[in-house]
N, C-alpha and C. Protein backbone atom coordinates (compact mmCIF):
# COMPACT_ATOMS: atom_id res chain seq x y z
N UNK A 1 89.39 107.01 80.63
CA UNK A 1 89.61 106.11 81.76
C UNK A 1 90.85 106.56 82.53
N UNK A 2 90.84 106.86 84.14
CA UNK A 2 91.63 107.24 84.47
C UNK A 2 92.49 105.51 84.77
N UNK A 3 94.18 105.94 84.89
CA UNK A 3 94.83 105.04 84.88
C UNK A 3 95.57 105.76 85.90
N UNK A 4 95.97 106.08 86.62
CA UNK A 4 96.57 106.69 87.91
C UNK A 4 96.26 108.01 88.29
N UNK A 5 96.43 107.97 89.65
CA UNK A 5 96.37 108.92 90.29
C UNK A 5 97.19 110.33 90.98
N UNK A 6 96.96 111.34 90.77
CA UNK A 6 98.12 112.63 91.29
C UNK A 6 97.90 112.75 92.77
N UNK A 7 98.71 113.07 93.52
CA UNK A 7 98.47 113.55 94.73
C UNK A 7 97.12 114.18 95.08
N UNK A 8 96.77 115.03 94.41
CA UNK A 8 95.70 116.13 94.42
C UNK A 8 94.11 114.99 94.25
N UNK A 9 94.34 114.26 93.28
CA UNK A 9 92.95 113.44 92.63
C UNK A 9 93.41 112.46 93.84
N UNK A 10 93.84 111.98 94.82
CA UNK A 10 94.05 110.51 95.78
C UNK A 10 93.11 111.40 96.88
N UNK A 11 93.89 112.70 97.35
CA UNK A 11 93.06 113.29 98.08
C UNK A 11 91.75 113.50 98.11
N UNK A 12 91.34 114.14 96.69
CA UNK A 12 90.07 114.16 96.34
C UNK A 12 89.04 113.09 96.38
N UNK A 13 89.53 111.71 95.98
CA UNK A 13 88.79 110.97 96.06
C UNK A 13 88.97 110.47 97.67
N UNK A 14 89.81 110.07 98.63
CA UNK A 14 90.17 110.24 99.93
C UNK A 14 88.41 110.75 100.28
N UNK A 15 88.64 112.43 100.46
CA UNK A 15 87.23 113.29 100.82
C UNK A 15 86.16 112.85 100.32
N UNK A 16 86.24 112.64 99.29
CA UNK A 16 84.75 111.47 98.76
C UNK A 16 84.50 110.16 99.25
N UNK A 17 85.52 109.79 100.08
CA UNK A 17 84.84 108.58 100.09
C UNK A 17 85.21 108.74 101.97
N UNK A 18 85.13 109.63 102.75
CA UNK A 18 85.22 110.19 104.10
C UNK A 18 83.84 109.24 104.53
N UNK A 19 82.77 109.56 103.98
CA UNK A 19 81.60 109.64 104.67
C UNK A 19 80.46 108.17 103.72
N UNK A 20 81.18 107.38 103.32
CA UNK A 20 80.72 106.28 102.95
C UNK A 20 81.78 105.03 104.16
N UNK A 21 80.08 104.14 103.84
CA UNK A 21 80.31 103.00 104.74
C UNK A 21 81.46 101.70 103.66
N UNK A 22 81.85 100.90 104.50
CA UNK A 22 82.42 100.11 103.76
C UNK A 22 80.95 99.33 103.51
N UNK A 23 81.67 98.74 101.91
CA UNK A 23 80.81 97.76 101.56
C UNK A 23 81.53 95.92 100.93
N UNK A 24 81.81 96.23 101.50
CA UNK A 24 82.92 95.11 101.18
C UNK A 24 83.54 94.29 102.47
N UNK A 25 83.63 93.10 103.23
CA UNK A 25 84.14 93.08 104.56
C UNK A 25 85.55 91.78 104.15
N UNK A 26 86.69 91.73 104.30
CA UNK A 26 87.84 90.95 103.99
C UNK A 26 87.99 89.74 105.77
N UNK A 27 87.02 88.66 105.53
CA UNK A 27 87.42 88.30 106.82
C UNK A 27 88.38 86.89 107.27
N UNK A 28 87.89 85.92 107.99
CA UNK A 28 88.61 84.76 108.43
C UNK A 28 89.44 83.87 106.99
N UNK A 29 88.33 83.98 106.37
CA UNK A 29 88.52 83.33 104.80
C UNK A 29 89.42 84.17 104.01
N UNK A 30 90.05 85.10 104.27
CA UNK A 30 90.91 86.29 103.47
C UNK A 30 89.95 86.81 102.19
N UNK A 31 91.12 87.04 101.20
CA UNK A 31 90.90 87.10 99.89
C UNK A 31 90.46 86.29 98.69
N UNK A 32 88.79 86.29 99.34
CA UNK A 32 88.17 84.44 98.13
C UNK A 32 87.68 85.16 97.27
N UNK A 33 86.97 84.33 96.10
CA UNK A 33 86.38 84.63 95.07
C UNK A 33 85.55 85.84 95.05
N UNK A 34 84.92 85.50 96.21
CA UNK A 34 83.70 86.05 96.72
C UNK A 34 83.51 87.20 96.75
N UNK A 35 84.55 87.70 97.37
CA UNK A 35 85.49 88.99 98.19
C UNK A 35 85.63 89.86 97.03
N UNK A 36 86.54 89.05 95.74
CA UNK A 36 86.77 89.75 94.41
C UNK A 36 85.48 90.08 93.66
N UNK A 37 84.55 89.34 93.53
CA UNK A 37 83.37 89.66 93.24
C UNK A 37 82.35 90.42 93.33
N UNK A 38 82.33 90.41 94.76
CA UNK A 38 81.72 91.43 95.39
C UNK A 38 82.44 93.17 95.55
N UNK A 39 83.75 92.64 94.98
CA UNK A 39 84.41 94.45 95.15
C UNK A 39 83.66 94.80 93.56
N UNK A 40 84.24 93.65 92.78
CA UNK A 40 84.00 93.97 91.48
C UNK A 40 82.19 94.51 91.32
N UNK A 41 81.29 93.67 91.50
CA UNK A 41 80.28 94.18 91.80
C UNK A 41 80.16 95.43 92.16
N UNK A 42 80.50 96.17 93.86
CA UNK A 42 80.09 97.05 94.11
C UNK A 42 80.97 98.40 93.20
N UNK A 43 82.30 98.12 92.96
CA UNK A 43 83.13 99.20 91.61
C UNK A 43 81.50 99.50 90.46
N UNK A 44 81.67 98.72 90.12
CA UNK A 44 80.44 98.47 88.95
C UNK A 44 79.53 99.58 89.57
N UNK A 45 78.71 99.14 90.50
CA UNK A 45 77.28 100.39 90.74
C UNK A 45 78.07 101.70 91.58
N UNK A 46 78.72 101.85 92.58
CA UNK A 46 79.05 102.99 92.97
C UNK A 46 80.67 103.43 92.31
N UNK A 47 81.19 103.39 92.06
CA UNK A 47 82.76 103.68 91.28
C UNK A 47 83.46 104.23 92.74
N UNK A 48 83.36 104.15 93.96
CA UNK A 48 84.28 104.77 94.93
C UNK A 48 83.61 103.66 95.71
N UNK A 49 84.65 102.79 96.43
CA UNK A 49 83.85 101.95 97.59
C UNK A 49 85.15 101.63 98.89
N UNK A 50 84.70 101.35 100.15
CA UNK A 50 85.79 101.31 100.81
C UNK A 50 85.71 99.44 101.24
N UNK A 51 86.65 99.19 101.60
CA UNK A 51 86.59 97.06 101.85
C UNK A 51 87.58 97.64 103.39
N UNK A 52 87.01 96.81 103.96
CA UNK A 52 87.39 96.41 105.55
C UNK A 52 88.39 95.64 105.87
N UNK A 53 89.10 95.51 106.54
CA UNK A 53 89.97 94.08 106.92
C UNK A 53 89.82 93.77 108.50
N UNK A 54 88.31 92.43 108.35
CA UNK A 54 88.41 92.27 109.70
C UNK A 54 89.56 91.52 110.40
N UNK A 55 89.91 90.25 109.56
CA UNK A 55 90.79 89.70 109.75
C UNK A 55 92.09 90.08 108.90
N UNK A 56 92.93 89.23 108.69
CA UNK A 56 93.88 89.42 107.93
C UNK A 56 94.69 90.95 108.14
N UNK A 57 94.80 91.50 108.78
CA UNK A 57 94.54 93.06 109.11
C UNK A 57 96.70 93.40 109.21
N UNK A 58 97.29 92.23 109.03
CA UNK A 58 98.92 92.68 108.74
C UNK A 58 99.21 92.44 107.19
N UNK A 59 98.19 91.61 106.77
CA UNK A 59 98.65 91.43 105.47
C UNK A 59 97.63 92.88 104.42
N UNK A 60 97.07 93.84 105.06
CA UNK A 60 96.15 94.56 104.24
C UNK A 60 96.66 95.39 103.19
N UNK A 61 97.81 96.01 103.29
CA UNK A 61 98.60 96.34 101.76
C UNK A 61 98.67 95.47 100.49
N UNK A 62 99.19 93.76 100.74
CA UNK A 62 99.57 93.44 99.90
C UNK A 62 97.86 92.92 99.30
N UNK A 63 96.45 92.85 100.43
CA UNK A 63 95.60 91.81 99.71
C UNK A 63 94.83 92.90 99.26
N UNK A 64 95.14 94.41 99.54
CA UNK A 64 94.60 95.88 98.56
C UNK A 64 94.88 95.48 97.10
N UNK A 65 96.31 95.58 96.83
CA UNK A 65 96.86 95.85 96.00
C UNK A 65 96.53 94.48 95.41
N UNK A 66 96.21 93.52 95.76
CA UNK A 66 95.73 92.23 94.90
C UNK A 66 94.20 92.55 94.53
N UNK A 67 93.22 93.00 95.59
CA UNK A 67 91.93 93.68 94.98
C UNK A 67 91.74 94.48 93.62
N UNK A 68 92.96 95.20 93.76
CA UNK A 68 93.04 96.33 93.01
C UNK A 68 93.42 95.66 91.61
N UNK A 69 94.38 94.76 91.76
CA UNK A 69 94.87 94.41 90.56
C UNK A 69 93.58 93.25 89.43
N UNK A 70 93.29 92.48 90.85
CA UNK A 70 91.87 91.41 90.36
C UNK A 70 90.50 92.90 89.90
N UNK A 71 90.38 93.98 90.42
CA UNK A 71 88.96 94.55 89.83
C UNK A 71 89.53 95.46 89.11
N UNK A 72 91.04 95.89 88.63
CA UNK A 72 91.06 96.98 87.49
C UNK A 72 90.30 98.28 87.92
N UNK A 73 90.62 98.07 89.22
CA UNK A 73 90.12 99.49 90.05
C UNK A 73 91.83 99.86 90.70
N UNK A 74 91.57 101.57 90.86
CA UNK A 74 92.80 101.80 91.40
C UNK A 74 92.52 101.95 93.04
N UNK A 75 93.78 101.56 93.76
CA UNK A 75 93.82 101.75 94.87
C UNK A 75 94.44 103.40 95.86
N UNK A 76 92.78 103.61 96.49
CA UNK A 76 93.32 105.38 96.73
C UNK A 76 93.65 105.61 97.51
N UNK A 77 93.81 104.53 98.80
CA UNK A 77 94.41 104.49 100.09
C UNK A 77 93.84 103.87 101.23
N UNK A 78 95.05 103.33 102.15
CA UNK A 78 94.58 102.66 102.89
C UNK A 78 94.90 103.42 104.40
N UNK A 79 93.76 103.55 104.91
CA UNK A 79 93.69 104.43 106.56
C UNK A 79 93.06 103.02 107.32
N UNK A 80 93.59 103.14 108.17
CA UNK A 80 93.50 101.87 109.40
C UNK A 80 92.71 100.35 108.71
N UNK A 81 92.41 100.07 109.08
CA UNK A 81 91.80 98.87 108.55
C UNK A 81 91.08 98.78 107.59
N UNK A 82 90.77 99.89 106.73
CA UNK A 82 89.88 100.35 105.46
C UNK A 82 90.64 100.48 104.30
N UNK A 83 90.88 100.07 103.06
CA UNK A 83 91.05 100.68 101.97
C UNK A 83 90.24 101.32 101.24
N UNK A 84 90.53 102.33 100.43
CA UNK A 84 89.37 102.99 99.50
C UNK A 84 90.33 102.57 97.57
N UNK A 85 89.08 102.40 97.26
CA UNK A 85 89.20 101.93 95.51
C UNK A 85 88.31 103.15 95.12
N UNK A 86 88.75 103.23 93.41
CA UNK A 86 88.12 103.62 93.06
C UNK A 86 88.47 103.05 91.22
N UNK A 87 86.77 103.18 90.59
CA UNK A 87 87.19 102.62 89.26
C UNK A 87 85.94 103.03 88.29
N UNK A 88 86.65 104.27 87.45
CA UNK A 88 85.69 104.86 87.10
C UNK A 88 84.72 103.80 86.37
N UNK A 89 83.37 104.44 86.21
CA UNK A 89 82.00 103.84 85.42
C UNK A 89 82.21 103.94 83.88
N UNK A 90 82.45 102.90 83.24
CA UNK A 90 82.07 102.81 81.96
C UNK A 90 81.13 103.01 81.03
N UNK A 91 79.64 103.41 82.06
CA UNK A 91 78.57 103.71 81.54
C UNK A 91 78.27 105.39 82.12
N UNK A 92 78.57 106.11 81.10
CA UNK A 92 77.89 107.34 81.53
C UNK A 92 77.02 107.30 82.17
N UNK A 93 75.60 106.69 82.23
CA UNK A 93 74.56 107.19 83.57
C UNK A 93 74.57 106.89 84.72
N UNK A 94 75.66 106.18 84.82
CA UNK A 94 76.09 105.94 86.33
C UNK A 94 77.07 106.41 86.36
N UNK A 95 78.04 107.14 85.71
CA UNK A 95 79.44 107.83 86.11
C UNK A 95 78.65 109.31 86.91
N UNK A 96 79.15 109.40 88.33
CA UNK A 96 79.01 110.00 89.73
C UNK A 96 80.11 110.86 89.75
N UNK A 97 81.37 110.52 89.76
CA UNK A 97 82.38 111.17 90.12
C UNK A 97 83.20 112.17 88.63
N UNK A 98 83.56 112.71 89.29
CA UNK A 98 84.54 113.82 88.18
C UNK A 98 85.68 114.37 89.04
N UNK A 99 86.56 113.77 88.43
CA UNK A 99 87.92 113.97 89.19
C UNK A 99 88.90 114.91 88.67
N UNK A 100 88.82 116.37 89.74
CA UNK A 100 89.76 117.34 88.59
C UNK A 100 91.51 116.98 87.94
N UNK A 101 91.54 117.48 87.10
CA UNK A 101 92.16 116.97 86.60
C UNK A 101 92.25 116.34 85.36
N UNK A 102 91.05 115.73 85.14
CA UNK A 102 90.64 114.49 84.08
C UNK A 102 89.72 115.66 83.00
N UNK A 103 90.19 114.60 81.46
CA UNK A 103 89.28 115.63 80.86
C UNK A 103 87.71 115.39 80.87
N UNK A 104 87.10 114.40 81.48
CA UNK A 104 85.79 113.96 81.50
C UNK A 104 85.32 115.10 82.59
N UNK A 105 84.44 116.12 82.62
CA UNK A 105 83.81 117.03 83.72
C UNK A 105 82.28 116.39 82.88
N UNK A 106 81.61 116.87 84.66
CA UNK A 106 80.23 117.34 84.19
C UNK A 106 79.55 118.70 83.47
């Protein structure tokens, strides 16, 4: 289980997650149950997901880093109104990603 990230693996996962949609949207209602659920959820089936901030969009550092802390996913960065998570799969047949660095390869 990775537990932090190097410069090199933030990037990496960064480029992986370039060309995915957010799936997650943070809006009028902020940071509800819902919100946590649904990150937690989507961590679960894809392990790299990006969350939006339609609203709330000055407070988006601190309600990342509360995502991050509520799904035990790490936080890989935040570019404009998007954060990207990531939290590896506990189940090998859905673990997707291999992050160099780590001793888990395909």
């Amino acid at each position: 289980m990775v537990s932090s990230l190097t410069g090199f693996q933030r990037n990496f996962l960064r480029k992986k997650a370039h060309n995915i949609k957010p799936v997650v949207m943070v809006g009028k209602n902020g940071l509800t149950e819902e919100v946590i659920k649904a990150a937690d959820s989507a961590l679960a089936d894809h392990e790299l997901i990006k969350i939006k901030f339609i609203d709330h969009k000055e407070e988006k550092q601190s309600l990342a880093r509360s995502i991050e802390e509520s799904t035990k996913a790490l936080l890989v960065a935040v570019i404009g109104n998007i954060a990207v998570f990531y939290r590896e799969s506990t189940d090998p047949e859905k673990k997707e990603i291999f992050i160099p660095g780590t001793h888990a390869k395909k």
